[in-house]
C-alpha atoms as a PDB file:
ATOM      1  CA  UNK A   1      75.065  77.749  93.764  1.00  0.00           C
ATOM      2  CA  UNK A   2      71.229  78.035  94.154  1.00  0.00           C
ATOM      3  CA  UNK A   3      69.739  75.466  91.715  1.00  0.00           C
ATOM      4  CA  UNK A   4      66.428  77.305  89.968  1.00  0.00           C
ATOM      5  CA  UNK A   5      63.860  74.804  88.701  1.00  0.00           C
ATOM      6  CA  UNK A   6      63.031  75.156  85.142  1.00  0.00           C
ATOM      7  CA  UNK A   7      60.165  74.719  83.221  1.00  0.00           C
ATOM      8  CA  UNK A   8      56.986  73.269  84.560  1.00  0.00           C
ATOM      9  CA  UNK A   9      54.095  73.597  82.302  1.00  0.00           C
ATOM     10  CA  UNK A  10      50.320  72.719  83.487  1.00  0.00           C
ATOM     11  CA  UNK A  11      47.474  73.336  81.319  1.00  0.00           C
ATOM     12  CA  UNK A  12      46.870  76.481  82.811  1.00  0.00           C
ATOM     13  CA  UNK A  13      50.022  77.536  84.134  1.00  0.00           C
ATOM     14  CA  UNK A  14      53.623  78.369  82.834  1.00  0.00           C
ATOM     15  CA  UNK A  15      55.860  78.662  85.608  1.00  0.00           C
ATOM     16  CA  UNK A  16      59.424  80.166  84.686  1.00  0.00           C
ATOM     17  CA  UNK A  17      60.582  81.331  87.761  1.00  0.00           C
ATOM     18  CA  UNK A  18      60.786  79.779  91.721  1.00  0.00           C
ATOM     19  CA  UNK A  19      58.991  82.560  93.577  1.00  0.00           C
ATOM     20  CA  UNK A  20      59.941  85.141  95.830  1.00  0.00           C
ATOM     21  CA  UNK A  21      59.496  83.277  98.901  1.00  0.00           C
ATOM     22  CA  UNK A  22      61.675  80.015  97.140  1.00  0.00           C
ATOM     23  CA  UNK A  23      64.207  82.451  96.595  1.00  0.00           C
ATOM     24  CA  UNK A  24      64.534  84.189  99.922  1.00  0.00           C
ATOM     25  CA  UNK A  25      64.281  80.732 101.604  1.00  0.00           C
ATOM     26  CA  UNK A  26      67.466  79.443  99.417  1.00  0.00           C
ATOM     27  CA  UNK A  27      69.678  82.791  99.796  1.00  0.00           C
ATOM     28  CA  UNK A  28      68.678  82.816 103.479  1.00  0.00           C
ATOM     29  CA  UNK A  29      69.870  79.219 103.522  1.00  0.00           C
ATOM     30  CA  UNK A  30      72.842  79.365 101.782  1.00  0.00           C
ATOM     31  CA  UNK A  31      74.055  82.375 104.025  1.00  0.00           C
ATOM     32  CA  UNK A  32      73.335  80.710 107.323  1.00  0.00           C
ATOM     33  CA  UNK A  33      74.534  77.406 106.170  1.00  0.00           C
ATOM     34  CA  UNK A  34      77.806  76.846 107.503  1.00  0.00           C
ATOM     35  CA  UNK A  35      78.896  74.293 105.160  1.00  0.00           C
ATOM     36  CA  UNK A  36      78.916  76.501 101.908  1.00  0.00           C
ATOM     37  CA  UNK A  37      82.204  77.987 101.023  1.00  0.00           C
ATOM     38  CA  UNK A  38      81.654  82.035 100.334  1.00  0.00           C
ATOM     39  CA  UNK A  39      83.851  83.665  98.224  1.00  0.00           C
ATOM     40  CA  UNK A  40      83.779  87.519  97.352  1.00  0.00           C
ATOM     41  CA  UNK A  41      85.140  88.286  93.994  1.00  0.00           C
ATOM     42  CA  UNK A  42      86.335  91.917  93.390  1.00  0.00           C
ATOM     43  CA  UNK A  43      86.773  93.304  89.707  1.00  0.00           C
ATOM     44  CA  UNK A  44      89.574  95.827  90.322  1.00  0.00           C
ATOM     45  CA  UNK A  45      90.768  96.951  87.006  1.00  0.00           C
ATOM     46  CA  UNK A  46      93.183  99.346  86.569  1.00  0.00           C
ATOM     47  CA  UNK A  47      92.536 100.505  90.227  1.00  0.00           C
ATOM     48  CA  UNK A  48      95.050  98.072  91.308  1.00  0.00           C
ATOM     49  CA  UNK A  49      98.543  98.119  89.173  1.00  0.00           C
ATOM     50  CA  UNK A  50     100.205  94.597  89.630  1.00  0.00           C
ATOM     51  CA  UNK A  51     103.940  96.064  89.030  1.00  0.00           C
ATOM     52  CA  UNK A  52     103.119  98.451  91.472  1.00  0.00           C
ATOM     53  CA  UNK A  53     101.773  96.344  94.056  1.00  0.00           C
ATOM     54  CA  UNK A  54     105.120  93.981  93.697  1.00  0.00           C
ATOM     55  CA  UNK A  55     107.121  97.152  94.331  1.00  0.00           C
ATOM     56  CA  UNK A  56     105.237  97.971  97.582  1.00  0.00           C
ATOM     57  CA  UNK A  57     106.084  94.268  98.864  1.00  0.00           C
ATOM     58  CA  UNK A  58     109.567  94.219  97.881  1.00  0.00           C
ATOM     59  CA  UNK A  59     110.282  97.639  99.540  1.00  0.00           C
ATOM     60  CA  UNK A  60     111.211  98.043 103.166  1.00  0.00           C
ATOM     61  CA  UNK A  61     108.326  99.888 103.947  1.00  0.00           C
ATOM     62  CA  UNK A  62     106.100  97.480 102.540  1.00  0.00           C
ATOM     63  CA  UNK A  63     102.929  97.859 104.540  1.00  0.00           C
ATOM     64  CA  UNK A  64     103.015 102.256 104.723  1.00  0.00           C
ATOM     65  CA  UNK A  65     101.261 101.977 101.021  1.00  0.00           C
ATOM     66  CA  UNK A  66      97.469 102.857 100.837  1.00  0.00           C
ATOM     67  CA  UNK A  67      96.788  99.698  98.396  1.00  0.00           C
ATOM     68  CA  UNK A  68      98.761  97.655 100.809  1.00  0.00           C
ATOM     69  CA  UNK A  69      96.236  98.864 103.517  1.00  0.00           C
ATOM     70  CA  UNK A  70      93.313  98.259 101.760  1.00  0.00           C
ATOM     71  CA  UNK A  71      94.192  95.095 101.073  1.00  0.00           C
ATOM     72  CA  UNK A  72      95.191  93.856 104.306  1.00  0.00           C
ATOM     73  CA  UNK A  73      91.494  95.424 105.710  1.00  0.00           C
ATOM     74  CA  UNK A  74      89.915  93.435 103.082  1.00  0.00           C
ATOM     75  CA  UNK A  75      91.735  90.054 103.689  1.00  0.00           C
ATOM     76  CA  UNK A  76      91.207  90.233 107.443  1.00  0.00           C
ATOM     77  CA  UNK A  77      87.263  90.960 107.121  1.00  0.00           C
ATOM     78  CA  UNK A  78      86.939  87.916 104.716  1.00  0.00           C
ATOM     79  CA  UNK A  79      89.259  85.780 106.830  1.00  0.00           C
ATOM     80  CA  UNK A  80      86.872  86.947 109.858  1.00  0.00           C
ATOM     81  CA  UNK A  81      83.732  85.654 107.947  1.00  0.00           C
ATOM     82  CA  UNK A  82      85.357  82.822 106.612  1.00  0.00           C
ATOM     83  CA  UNK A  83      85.188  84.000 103.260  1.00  0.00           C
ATOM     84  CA  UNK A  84      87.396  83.441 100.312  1.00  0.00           C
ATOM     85  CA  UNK A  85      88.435  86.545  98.303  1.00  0.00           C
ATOM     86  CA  UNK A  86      89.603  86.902  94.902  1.00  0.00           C
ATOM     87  CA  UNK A  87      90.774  90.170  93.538  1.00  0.00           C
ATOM     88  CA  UNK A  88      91.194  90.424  89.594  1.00  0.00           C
ATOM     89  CA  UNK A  89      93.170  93.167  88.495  1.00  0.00           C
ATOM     90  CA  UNK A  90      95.486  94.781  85.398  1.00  0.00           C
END
């Protein structure tokens, strides 16, 4: 998480915000840092349908469905980055 400073009040001044270059320096940190753990978070909806993703895994032909391929591509390219992913869906 990228801490933001908050207020700092000067008799002139009210500074809300870091700016621009504090906040490219921290997201360009965090993403070369190898220490923080990434994590992608997908809001899927009714695009995915839990009951029918257990059927798909409980059939014989479990990986020949399109959702199953999907989410096998995006497991591996997270797993490649090293970066969780969480998929919320109905």
């Amino acid at each position: 998480m990228v801490q933001l400073r908050g207020l700092v009040v000067s008799s002139k001044t009210l500074k809300i915000f870091p700016s621009e270059k504090e906040i490219d320096d921290a997201i360009k940190g965090a993403l070369t840092n190898q220490s923080w753990q990434r994590e992608v978070w997908i809001g899927a909806a009714r695009l995915l349908d839990r009951s029918d993703l257990e059927d798909d895994l409980r059939s014989p032909r479990a990986n020949s469905g399109r959702q199953m391929l999907y989410l096998d591509t995006l497991f591996t390219t997270c797993d490649r980055r090293s970066t969780g992913l969480r998929i919320y869906y109905h």
